[in-house]
PDB file of N, CA and C in Angstrom:
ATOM      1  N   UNK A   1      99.613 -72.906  82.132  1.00  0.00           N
ATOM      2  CA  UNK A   1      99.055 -71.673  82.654  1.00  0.00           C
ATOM      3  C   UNK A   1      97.624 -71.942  83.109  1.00  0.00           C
ATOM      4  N   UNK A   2      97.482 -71.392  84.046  1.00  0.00           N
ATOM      5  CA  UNK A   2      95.685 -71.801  84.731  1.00  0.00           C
ATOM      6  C   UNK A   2      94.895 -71.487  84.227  1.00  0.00           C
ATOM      7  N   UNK A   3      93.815 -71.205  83.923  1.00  0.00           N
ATOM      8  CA  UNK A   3      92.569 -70.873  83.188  1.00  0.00           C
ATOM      9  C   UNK A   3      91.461 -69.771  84.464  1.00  0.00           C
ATOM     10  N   UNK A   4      91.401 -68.625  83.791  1.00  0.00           N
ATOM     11  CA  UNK A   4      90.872 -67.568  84.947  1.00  0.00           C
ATOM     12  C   UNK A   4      89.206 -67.587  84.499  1.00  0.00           C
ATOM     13  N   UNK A   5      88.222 -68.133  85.345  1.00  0.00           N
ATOM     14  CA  UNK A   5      87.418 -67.718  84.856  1.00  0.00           C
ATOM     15  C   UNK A   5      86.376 -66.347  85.698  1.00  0.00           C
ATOM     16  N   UNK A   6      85.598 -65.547  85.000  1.00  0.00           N
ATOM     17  CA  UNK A   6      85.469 -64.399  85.932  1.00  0.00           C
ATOM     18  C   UNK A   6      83.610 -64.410  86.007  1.00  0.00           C
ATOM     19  N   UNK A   7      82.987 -63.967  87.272  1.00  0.00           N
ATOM     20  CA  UNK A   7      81.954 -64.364  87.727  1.00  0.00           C
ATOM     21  C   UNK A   7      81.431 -63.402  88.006  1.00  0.00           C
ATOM     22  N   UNK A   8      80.226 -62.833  87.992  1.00  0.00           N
ATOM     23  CA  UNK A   8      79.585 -61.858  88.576  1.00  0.00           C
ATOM     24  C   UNK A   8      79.870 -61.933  89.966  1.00  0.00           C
ATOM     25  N   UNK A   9      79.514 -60.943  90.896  1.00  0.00           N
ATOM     26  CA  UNK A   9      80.083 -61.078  92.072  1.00  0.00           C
ATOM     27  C   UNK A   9      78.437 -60.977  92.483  1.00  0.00           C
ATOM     28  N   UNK A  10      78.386 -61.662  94.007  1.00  0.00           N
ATOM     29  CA  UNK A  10      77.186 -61.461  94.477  1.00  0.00           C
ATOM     30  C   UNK A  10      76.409 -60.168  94.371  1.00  0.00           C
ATOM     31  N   UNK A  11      76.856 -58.921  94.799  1.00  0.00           N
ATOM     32  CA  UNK A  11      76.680 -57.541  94.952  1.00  0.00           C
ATOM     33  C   UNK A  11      75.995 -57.359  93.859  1.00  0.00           C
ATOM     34  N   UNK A  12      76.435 -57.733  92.834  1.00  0.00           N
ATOM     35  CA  UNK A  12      76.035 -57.466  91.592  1.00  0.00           C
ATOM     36  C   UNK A  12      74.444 -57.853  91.232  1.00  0.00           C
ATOM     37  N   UNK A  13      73.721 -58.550  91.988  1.00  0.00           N
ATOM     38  CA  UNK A  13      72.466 -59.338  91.490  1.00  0.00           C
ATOM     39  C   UNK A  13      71.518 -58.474  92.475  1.00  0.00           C
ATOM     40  N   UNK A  14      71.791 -58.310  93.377  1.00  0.00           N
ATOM     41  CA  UNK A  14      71.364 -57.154  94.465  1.00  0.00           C
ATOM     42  C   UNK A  14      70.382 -56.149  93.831  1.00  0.00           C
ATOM     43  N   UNK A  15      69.320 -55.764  94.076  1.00  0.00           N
ATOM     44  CA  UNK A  15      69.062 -54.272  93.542  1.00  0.00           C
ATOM     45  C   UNK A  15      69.391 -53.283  94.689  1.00  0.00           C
ATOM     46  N   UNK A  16      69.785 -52.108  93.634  1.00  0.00           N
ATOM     47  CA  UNK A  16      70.460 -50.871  94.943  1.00  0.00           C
ATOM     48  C   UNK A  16      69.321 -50.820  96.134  1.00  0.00           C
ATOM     49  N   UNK A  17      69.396 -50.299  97.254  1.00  0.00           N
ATOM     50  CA  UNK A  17      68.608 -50.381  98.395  1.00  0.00           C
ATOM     51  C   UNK A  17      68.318 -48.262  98.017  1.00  0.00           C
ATOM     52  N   UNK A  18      67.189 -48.224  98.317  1.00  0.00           N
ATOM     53  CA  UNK A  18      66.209 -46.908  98.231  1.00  0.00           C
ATOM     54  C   UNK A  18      66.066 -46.832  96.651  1.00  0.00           C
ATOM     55  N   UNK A  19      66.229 -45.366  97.104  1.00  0.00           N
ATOM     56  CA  UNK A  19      65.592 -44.456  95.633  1.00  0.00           C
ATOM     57  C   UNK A  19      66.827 -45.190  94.774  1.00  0.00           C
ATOM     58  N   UNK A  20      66.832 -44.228  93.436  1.00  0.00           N
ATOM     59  CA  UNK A  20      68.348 -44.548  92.660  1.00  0.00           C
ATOM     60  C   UNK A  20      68.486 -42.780  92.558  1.00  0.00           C
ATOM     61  N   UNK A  21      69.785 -43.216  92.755  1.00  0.00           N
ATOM     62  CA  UNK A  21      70.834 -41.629  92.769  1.00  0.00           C
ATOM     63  C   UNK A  21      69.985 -40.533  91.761  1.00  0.00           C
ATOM     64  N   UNK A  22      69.779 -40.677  90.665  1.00  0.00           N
ATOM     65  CA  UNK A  22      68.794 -39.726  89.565  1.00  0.00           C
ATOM     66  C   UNK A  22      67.536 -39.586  90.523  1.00  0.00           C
ATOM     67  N   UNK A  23      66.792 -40.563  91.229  1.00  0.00           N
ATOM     68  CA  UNK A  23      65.455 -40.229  91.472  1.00  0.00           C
ATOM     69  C   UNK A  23      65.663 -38.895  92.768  1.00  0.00           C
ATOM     70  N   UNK A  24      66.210 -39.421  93.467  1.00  0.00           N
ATOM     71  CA  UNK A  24      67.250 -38.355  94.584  1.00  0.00           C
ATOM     72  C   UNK A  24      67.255 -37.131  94.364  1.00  0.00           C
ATOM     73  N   UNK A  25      68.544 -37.158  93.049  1.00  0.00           N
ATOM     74  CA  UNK A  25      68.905 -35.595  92.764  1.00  0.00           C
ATOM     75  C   UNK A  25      67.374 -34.998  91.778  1.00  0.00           C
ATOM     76  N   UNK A  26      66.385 -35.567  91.305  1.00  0.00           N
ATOM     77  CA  UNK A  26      65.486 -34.673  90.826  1.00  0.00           C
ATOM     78  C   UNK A  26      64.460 -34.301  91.834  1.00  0.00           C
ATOM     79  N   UNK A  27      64.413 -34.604  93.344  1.00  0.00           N
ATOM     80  CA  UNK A  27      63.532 -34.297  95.009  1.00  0.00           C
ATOM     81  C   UNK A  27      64.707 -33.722  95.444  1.00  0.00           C
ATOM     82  N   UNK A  28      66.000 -33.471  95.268  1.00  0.00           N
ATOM     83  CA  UNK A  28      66.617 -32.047  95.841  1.00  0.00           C
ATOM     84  C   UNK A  28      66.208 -30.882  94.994  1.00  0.00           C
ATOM     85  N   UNK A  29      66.126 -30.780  93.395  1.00  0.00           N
ATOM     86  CA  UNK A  29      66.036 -30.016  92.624  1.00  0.00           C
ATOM     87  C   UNK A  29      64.408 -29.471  92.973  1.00  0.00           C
ATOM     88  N   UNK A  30      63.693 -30.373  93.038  1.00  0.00           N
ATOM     89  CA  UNK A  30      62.663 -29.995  92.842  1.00  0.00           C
ATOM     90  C   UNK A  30      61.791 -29.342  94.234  1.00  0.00           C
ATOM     91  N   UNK A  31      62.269 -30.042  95.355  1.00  0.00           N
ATOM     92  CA  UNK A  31      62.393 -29.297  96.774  1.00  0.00           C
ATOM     93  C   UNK A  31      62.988 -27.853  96.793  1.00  0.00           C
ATOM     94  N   UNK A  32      63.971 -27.365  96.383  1.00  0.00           N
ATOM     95  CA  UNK A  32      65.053 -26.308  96.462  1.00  0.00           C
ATOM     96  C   UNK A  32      64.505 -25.144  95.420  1.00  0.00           C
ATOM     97  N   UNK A  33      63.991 -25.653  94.398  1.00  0.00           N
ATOM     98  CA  UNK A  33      62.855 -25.195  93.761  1.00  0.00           C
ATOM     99  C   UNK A  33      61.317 -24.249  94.584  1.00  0.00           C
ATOM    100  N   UNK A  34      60.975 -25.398  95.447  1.00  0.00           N
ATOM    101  CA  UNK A  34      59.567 -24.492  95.990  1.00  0.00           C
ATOM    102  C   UNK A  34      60.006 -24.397  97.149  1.00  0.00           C
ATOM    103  N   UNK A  35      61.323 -24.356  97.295  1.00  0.00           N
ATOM    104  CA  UNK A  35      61.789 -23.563  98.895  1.00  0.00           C
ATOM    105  C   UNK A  35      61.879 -22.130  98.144  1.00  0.00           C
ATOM    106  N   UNK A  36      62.386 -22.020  97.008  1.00  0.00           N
ATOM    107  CA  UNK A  36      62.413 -20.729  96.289  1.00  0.00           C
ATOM    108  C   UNK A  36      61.507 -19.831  95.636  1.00  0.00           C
ATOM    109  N   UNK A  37      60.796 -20.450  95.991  1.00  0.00           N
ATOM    110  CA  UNK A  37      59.359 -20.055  95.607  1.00  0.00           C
ATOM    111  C   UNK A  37      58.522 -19.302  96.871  1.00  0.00           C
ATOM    112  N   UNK A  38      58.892 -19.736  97.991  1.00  0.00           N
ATOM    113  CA  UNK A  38      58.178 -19.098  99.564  1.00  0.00           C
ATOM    114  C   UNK A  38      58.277 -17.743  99.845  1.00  0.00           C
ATOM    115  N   UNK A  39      57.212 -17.448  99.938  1.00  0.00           N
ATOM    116  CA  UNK A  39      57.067 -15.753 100.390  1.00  0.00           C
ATOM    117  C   UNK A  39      57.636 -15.645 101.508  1.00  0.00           C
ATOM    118  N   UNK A  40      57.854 -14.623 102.052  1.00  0.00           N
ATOM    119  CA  UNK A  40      58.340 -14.660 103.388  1.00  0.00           C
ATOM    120  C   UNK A  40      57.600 -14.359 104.356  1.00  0.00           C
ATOM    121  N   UNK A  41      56.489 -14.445 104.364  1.00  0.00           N
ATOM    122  CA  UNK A  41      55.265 -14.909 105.296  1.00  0.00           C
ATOM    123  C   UNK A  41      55.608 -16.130 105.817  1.00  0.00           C
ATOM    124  N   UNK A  42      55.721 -16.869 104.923  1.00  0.00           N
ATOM    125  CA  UNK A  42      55.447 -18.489 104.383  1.00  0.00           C
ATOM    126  C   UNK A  42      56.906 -19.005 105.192  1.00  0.00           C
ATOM    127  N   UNK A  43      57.759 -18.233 104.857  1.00  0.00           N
ATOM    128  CA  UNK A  43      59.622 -18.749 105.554  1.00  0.00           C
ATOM    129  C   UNK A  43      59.354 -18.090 106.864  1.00  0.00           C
ATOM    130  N   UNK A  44      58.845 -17.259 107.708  1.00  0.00           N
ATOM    131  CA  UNK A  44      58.681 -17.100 109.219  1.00  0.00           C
ATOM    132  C   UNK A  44      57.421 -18.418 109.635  1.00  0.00           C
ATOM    133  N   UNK A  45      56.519 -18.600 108.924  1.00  0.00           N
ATOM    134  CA  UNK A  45      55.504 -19.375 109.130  1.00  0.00           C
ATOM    135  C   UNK A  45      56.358 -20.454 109.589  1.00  0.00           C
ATOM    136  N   UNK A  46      57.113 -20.943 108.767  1.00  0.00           N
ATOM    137  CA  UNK A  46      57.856 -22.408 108.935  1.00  0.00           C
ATOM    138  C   UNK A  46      58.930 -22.553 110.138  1.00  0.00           C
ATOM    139  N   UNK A  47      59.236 -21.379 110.413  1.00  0.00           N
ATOM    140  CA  UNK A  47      60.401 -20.964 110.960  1.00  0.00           C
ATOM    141  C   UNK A  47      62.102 -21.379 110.398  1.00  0.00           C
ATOM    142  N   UNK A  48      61.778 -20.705 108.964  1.00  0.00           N
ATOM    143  CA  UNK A  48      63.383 -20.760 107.972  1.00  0.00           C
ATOM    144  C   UNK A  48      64.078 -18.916 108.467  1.00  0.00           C
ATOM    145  N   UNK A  49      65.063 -19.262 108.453  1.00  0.00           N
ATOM    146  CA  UNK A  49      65.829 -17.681 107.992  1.00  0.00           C
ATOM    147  C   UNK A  49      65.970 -17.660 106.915  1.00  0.00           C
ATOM    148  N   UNK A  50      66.023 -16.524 106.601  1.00  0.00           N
ATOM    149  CA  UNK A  50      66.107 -15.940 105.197  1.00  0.00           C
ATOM    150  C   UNK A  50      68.336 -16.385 104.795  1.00  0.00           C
ATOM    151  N   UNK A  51      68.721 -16.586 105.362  1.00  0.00           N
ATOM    152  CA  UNK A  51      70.145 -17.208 105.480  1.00  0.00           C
ATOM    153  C   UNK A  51      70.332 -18.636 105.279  1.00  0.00           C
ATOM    154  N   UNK A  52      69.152 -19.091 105.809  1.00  0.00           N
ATOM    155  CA  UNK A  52      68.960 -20.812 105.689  1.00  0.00           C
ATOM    156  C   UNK A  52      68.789 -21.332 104.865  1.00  0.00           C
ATOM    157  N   UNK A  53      67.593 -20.535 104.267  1.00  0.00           N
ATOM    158  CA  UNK A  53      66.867 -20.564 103.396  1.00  0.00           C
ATOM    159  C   UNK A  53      68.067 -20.249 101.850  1.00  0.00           C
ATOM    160  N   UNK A  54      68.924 -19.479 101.577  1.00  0.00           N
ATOM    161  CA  UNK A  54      69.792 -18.780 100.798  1.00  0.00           C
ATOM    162  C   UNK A  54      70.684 -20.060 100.419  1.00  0.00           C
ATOM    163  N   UNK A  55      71.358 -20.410 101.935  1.00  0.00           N
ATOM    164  CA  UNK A  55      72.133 -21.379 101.782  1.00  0.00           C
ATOM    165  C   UNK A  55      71.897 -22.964 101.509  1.00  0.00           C
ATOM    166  N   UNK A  56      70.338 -23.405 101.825  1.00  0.00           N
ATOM    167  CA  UNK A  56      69.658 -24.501 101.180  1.00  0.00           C
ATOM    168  C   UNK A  56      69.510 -24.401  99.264  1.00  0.00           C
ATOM    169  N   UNK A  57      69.135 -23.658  98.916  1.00  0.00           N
ATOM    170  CA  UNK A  57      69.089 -23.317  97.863  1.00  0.00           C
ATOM    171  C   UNK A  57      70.321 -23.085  96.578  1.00  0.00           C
ATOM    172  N   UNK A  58      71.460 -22.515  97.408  1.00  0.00           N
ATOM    173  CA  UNK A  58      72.414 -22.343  96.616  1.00  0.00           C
ATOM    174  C   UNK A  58      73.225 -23.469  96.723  1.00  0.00           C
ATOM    175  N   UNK A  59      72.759 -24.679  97.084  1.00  0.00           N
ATOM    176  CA  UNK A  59      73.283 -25.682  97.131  1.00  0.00           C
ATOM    177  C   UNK A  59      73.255 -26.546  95.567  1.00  0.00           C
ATOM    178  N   UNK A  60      74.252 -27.221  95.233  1.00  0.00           N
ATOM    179  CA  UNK A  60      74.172 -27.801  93.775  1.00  0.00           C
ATOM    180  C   UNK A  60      73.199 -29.320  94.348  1.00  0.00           C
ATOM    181  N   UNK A  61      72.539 -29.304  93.254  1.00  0.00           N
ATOM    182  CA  UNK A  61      71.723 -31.235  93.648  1.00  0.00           C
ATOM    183  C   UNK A  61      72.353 -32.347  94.257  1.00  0.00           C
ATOM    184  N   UNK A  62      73.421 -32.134  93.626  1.00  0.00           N
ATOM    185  CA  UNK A  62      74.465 -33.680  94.262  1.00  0.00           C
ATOM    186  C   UNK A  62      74.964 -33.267  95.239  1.00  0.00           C
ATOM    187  N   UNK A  63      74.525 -32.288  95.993  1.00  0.00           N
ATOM    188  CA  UNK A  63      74.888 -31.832  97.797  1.00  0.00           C
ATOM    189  C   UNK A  63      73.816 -32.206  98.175  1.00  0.00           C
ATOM    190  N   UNK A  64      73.489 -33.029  99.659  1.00  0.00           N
ATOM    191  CA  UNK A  64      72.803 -33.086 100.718  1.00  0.00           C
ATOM    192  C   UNK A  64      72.786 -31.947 101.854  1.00  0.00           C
TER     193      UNK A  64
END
């Protein structure tokens, strides 16, 4: 019988390329946060709708 031996794979030695997934989802949270926070002075200032604005927000973190 052959002898299997098993190897890290290249991929593996790599560091992930950008942020890491946690650093990510706590700059959606925390963005979606002081979008919720804007007066609505502040959301015409920018030019958000108040719809845009609703639907950015009610978004869960692990949505883009």
């Amino acid at each position: 019988m052959p002898t299997v031996t098993l190897s890290a794979s290249p991929a593996s030695h790599r560091p992930a390329p950008g942020p890491s997934v946690l650093r990510l989802w706590l700059r959606r949270i925390h963005t979606r946060r002081a979008l919720a926070a804007l007066h609505p002075d502040q959301l015409r200032d920018i030019g958000l709708e108040p719809w845009a604005l609703r639907a950015e927000i009610d978004k869960p973190f692990w949505r883009a």
